[in-house]
Protein backbone atom coordinates (compact mmCIF):
# COMPACT_ATOMS: atom_id res chain seq x y z
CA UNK A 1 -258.36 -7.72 -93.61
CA UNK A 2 -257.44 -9.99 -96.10
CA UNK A 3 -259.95 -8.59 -98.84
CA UNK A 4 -257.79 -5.36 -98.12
CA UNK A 5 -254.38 -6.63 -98.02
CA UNK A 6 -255.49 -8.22 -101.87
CA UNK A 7 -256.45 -5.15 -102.92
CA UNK A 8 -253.72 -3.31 -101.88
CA UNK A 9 -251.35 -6.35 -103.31
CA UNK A 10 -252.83 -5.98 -106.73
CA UNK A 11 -252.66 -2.39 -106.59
CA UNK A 12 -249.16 -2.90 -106.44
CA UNK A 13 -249.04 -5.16 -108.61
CA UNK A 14 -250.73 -2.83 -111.41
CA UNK A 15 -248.77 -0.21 -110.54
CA UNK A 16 -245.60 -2.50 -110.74
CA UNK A 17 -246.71 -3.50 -114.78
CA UNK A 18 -247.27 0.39 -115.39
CA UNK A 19 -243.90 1.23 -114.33
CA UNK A 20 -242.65 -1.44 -116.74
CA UNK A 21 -244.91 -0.55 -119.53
CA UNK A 22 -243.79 3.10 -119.10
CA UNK A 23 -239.77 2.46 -118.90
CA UNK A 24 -240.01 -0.74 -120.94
CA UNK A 25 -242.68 0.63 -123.51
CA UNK A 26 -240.00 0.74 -127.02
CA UNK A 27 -240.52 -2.29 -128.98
CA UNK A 28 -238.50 -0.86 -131.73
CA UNK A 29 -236.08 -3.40 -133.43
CA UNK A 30 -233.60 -1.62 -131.35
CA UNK A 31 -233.37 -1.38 -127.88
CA UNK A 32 -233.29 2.48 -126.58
CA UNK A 33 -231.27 4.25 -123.46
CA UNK A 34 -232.87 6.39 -122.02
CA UNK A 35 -230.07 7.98 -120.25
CA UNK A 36 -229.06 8.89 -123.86
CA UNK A 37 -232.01 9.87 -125.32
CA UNK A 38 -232.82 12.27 -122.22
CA UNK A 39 -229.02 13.59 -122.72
CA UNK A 40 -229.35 14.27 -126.04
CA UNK A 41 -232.61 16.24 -125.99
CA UNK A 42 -231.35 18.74 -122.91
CA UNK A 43 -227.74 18.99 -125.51
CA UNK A 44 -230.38 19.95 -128.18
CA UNK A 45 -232.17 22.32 -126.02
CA UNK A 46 -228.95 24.13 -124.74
CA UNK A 47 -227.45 24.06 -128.16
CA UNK A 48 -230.44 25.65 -129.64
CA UNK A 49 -231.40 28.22 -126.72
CA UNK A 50 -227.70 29.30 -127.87
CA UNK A 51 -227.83 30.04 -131.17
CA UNK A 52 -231.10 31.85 -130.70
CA UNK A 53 -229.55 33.94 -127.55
CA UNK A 54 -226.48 34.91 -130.36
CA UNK A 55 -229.28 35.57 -133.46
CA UNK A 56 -231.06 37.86 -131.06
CA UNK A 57 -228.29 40.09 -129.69
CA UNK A 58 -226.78 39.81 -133.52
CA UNK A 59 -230.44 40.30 -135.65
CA UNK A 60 -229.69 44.46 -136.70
CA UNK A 61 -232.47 43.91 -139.71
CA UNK A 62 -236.09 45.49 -139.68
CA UNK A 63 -237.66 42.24 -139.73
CA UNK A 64 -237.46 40.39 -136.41
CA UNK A 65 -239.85 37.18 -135.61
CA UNK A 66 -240.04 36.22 -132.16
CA UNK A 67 -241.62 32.33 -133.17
CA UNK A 68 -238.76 32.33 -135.32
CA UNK A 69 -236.24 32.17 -132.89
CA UNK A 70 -238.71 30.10 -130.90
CA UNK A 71 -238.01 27.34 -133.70
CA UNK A 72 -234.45 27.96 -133.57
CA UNK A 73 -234.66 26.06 -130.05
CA UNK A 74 -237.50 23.66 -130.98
CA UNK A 75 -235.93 22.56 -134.36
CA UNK A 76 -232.81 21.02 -132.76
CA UNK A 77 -234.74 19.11 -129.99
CA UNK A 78 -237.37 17.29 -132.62
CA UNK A 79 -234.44 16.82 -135.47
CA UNK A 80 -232.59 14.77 -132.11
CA UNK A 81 -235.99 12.91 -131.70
CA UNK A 82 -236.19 11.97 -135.15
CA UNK A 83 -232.67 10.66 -135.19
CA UNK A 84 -232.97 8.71 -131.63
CA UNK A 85 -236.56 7.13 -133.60
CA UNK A 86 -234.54 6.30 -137.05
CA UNK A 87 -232.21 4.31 -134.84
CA UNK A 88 -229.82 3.74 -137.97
CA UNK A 89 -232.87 1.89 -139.91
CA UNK A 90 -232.90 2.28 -143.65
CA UNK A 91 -236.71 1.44 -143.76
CA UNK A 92 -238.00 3.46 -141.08
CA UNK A 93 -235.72 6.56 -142.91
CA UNK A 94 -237.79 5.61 -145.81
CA UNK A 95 -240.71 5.69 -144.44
CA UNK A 96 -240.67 9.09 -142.91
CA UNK A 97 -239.80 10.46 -146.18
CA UNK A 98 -242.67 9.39 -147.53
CA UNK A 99 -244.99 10.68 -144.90
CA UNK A 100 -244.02 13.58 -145.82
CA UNK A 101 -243.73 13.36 -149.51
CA UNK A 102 -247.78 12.82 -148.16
CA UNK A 103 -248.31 16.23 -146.22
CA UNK A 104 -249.55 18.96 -148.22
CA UNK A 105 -250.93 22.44 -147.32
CA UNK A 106 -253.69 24.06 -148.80
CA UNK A 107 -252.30 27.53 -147.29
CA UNK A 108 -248.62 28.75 -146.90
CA UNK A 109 -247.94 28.45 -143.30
CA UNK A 110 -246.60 32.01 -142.85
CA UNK A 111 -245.37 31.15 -138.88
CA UNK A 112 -242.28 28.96 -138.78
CA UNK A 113 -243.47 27.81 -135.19
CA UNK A 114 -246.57 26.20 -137.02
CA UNK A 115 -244.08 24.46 -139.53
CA UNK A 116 -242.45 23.23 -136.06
CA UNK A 117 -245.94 22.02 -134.20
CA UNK A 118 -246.58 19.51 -137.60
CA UNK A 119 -243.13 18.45 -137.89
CA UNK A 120 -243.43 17.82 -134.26
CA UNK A 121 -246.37 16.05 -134.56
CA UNK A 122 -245.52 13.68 -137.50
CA UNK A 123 -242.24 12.70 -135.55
CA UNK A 124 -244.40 11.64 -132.70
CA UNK A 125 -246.45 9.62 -135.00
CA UNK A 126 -243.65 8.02 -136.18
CA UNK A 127 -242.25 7.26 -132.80
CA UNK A 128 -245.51 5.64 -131.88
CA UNK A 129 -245.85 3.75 -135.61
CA UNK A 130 -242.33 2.39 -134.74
CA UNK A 131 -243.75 0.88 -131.48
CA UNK A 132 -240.93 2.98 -129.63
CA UNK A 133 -243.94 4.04 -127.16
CA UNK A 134 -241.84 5.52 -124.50
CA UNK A 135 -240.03 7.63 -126.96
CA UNK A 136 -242.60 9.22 -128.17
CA UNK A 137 -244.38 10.19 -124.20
CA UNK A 138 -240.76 11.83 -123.61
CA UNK A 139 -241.02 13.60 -127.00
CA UNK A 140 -243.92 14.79 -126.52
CA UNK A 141 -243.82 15.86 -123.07
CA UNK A 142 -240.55 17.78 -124.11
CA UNK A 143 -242.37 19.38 -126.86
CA UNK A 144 -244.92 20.55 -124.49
CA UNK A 145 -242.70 22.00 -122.06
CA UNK A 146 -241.11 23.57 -124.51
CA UNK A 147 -244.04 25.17 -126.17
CA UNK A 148 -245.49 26.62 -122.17
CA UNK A 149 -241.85 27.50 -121.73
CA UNK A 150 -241.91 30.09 -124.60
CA UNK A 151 -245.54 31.09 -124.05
CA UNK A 152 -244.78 31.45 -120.42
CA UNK A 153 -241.44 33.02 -120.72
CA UNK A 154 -242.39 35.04 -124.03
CA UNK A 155 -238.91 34.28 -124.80
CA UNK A 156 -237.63 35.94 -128.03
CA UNK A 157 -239.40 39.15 -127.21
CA UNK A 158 -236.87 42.00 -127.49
CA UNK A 159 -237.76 45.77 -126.84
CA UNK A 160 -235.29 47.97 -128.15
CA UNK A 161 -237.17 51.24 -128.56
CA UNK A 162 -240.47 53.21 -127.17
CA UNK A 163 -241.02 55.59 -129.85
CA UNK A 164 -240.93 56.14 -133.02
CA UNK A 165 -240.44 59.61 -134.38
CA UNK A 166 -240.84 61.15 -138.12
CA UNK A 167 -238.96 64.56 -138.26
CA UNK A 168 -238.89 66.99 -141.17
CA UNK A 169 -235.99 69.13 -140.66
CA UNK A 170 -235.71 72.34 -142.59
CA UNK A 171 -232.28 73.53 -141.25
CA UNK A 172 -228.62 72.21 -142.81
CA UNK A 173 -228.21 68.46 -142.26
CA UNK A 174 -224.32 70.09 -140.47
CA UNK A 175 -226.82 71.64 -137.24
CA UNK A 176 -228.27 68.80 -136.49
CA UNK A 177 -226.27 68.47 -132.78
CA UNK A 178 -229.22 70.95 -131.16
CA UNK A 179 -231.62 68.17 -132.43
CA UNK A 180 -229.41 65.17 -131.51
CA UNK A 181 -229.25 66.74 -127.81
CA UNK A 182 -232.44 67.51 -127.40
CA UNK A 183 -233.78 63.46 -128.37
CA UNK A 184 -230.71 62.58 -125.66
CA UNK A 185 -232.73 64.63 -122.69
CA UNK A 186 -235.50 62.19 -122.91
CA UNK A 187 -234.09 59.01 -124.41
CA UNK A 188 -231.40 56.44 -123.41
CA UNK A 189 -230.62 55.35 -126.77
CA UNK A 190 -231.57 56.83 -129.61
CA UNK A 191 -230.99 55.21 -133.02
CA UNK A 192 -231.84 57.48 -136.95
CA UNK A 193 -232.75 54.71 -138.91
CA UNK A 194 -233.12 57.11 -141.88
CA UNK A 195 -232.57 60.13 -143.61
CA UNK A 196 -233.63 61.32 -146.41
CA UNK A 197 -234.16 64.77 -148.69
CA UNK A 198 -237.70 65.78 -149.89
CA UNK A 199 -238.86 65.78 -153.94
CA UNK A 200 -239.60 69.20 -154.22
CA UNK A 201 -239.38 70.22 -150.72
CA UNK A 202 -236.59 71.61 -148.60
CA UNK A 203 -234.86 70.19 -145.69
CA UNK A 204 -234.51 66.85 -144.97
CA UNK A 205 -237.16 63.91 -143.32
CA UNK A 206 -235.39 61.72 -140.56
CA UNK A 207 -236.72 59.11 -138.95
CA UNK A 208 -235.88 58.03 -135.56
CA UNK A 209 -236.24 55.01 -133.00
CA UNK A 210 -236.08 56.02 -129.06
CA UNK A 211 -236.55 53.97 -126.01
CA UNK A 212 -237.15 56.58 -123.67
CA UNK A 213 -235.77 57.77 -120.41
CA UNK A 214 -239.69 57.88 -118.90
CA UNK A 215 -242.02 56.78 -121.13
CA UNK A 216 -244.94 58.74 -119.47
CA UNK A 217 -242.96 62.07 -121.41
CA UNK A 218 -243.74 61.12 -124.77
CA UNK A 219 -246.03 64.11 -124.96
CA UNK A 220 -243.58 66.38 -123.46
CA UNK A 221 -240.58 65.66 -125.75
CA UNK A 222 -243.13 66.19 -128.78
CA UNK A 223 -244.23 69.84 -127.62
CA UNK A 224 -240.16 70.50 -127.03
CA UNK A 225 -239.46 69.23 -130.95
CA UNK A 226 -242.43 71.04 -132.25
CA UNK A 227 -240.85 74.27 -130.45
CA UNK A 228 -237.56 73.71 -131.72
CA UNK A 229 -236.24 75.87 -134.58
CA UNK A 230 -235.75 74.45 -137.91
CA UNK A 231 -238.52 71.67 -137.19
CA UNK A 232 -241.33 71.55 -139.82
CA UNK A 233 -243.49 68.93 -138.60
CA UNK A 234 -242.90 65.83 -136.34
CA UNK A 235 -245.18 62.76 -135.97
CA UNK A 236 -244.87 59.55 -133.59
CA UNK A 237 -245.86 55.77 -133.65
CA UNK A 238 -245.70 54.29 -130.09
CA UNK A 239 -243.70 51.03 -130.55
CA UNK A 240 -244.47 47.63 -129.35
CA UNK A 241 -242.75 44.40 -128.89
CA UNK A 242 -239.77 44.29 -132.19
CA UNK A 243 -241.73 41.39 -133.31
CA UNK A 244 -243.44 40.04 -136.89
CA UNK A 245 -247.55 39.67 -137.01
């Protein structure tokens, strides 16, 4: 009995000195609240979860990167890290420049969520260089959680359109209404995104973005175009996700 109450008692005991370790583990020249430093990385989050919601109902261009507005969220929390770390001192500022006056690629990191993951990871290093040892386990654990939240989520993924259609249209540009009605049978939205007159050629080549009433009718809205008067030839790419490779 007492061999067991001893064990249990040290138990506790170890237990007891993790919990310190854990919530007393920054040995940084100054001390840190963690009330605060939890506070500021769920403002960073909501701030930056904002500003990517508004860039993605904004974005009109061609060239659309989900990881990019994956960053736009990330960024904010790890720039708040860094700050919380830097604690106002002039040496540790210093010293993160230099780590990374240090870094250099041998390849152009062409995803700006990989820039984020080795910004992410250098901060952590620094967090743990600095002996602030809890600050860097909450860092990182929000960096994580972050990371499954947007592979989880796949937040950032927008899907405007289904189909893609290249028209060449060999009546007056004026009669295109029959055309216009015809794409507004089968589609909910349905968006020209050019239009353009051939070298040489008559009529005019259109190009047009669709997200479609029922996708399974793809083929039937491609037999009704071909039979439509005035079209020469029409061609489709099915879309995917509006996202960069």
């Amino acid at each position: 009995m007492a061999a067991g109450v001893a064990s249990i008692w040290r138990a506790d005991q170890g237990s007891t000195t993790m919990n310190d370790w854990l919530l007393r583990g920054d040995y940084g020249a100054a001390p840190t609240n963690y009330a605060v430093l939890i506070l500021a990385l769920l403002l960073a989050f909501a701030c930056g979860h904002t500003v990517a919601w508004t860039y993605m109902f904004t974005h009109t261009g061609l060239s659309y990167s989900r990881s990019y507005v994956n960053t736009l969220i990330l960024i904010p929390v790890v720039v708040a890290l860094v700050m919380l770390v830097l604690a106002n001192n002039i040496v540790v500022a210093f010293g993160l420049m230099a780590i990374f006056a240090m870094v250099r690629f041998r390849s152009i990191l062409r995803d700006t969520l990989d820039t984020t993951y080795v910004l992410a990871v250098i901060v952590i290093g620094l967090a743990c260089g600095t002996l602030k040892f809890t600050s860097a386990i909450i860092g990182c654990l929000a960096t994580v959680l972050l990371m499954f939240y947007f592979w989880a989520t796949s937040f950032g993924t927008r899907h405007r359109y289904d189909l893609i259609l290249n028209i060449h249209w060999l009546r007056p540009a004026a009669e295109l209404r029959e055309l216009r009605q015809l794409l507004s049978r089968h589609s909910r939205t349905t968006q020209f995104a050019s239009q353009r007159m051939s070298e040489g050629q008559t009529g005019v080549d259109l190009s047009c973005r669709l997200l479609l009433r029922d996708p399974g009718r793809g083929q039937d809205l491609l037999e009704e175009l071909r039979a439509l008067k005035g079209v020469a030839r029409v061609s489709s790419v099915q879309a995917g996700d509006e996202s960069e490779l």
